[in-house]
C-alpha atoms as a PDB file:
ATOM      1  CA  UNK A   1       2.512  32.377  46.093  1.00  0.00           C
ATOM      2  CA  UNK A   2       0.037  29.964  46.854  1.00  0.00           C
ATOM      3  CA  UNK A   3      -3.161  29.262  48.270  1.00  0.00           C
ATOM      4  CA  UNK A   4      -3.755  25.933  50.423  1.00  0.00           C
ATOM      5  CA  UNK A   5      -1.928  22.740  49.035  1.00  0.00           C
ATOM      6  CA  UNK A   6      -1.965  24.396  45.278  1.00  0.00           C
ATOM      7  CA  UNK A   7       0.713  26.331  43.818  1.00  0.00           C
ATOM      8  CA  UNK A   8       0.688  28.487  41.330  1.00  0.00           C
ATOM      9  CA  UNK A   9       4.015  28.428  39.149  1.00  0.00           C
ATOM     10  CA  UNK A  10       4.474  32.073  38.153  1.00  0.00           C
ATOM     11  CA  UNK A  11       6.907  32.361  35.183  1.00  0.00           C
ATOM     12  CA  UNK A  12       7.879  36.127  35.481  1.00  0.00           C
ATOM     13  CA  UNK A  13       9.348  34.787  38.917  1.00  0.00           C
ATOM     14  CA  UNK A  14      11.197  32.413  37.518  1.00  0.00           C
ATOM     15  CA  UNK A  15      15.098  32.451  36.472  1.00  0.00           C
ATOM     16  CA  UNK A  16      14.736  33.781  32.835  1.00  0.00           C
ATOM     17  CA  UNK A  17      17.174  30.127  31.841  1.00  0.00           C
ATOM     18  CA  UNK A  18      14.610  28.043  33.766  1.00  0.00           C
ATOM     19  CA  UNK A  19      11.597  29.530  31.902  1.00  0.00           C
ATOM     20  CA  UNK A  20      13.457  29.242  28.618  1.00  0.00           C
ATOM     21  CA  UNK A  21      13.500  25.569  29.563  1.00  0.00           C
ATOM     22  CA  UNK A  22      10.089  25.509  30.236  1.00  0.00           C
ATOM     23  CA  UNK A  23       8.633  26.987  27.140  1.00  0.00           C
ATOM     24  CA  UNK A  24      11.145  25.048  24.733  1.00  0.00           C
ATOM     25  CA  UNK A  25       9.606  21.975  26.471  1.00  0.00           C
ATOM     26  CA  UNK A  26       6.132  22.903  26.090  1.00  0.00           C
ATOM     27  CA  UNK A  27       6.994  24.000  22.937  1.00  0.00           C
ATOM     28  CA  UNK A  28       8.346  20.819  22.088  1.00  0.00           C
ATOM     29  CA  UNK A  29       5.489  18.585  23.689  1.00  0.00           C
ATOM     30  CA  UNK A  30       3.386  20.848  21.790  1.00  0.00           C
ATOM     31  CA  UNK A  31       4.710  20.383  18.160  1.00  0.00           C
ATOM     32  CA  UNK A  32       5.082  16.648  18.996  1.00  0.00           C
ATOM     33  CA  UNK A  33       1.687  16.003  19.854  1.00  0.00           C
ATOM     34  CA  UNK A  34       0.998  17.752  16.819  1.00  0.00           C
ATOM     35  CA  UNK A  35       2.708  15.838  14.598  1.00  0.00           C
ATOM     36  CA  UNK A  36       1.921  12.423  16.369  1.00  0.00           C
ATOM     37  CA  UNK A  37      -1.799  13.247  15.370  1.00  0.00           C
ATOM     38  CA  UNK A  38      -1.076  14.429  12.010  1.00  0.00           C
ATOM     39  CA  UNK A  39       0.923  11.303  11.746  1.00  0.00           C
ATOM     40  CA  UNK A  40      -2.166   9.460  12.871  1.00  0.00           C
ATOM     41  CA  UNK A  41      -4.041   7.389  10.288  1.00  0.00           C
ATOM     42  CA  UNK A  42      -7.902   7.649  10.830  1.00  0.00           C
ATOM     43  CA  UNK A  43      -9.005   5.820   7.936  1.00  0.00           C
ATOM     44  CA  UNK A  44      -7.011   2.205   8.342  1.00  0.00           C
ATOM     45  CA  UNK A  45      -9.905  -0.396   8.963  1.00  0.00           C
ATOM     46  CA  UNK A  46      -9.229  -2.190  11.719  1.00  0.00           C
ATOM     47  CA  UNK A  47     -11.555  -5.094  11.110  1.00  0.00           C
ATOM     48  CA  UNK A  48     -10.467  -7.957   8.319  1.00  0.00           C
ATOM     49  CA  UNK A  49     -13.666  -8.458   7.096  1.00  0.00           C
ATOM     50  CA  UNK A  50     -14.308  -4.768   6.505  1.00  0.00           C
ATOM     51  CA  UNK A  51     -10.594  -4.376   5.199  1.00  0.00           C
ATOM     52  CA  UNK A  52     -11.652  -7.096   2.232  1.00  0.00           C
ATOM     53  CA  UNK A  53     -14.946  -5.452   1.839  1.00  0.00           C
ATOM     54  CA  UNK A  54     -13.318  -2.423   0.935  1.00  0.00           C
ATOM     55  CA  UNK A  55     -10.960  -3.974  -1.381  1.00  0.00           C
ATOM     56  CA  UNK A  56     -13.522  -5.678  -3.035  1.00  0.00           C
ATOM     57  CA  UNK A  57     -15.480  -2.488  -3.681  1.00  0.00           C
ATOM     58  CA  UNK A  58     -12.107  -0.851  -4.917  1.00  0.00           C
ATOM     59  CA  UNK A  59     -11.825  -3.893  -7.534  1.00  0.00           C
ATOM     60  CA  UNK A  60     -15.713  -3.301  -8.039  1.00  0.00           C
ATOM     61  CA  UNK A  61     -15.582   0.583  -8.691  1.00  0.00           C
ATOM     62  CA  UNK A  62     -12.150  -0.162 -11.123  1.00  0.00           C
ATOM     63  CA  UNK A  63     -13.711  -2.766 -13.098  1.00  0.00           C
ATOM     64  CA  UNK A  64     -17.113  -0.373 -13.863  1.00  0.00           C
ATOM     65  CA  UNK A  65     -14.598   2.507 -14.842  1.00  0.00           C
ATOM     66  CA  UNK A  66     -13.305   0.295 -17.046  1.00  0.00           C
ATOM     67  CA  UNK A  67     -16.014  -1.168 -18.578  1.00  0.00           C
ATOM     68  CA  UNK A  68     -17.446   2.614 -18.880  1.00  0.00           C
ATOM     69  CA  UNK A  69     -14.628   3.631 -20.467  1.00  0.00           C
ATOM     70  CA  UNK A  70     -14.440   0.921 -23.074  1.00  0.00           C
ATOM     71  CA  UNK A  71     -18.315   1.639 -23.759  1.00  0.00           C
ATOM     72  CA  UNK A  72     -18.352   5.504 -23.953  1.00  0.00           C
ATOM     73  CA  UNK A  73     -14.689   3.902 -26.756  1.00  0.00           C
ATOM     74  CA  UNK A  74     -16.935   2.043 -28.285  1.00  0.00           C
ATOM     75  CA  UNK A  75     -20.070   4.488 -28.859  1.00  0.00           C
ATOM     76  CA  UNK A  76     -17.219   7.376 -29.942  1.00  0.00           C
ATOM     77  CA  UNK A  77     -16.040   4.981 -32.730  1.00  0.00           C
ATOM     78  CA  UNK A  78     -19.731   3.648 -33.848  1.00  0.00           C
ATOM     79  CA  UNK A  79     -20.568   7.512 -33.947  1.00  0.00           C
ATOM     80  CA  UNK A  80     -17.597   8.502 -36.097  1.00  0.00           C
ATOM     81  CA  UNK A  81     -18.032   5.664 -38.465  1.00  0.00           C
ATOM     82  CA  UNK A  82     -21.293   6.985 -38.837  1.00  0.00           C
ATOM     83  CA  UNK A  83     -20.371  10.389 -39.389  1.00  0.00           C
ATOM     84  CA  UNK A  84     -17.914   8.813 -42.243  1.00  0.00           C
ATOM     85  CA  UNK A  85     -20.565   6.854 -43.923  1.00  0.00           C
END
């Protein structure tokens, strides 16, 4: 069964209830473990100062698609009033 102080756990020895157990455990262990890291937010800055950085540069990037947008408005209207006149 075993050699020295190891032992091996054979599972086609074991009571076919007991290794039910087992595998619905690991199974379970398994699928949580999975789900813990899927659960897992990587991206959350830890740091304050590089938490407001990144909102800043949010607020930055939103306020330049904005200001795009109203300019590419703009340069669609001065073209059709051109195309009018």
């Amino acid at each position: 069964m075993g050699v020295g102080r190891y032992r091996d756990i054979e599972v086609a020895d074991m009571p076919p209830v007991l290794a039910g157990v087992l595998g619905v455990l690991l199974l379970g262990l398994f699928c949580g473990l999975i789900w813990y890291l899927t659960r897992l937010d990587h991206t959350k800055l830890r740091d304050p100062r590089a938490r407001a950085r990144a909102e800043r540069g949010k607020k930055s990037r939103r306020r330049q698609q904005e200001l795009r947008a109203r300019r590419e408005s703009l340069q669609r209207r001065d073209s059709r009033r051109r195309d009018d006149a």
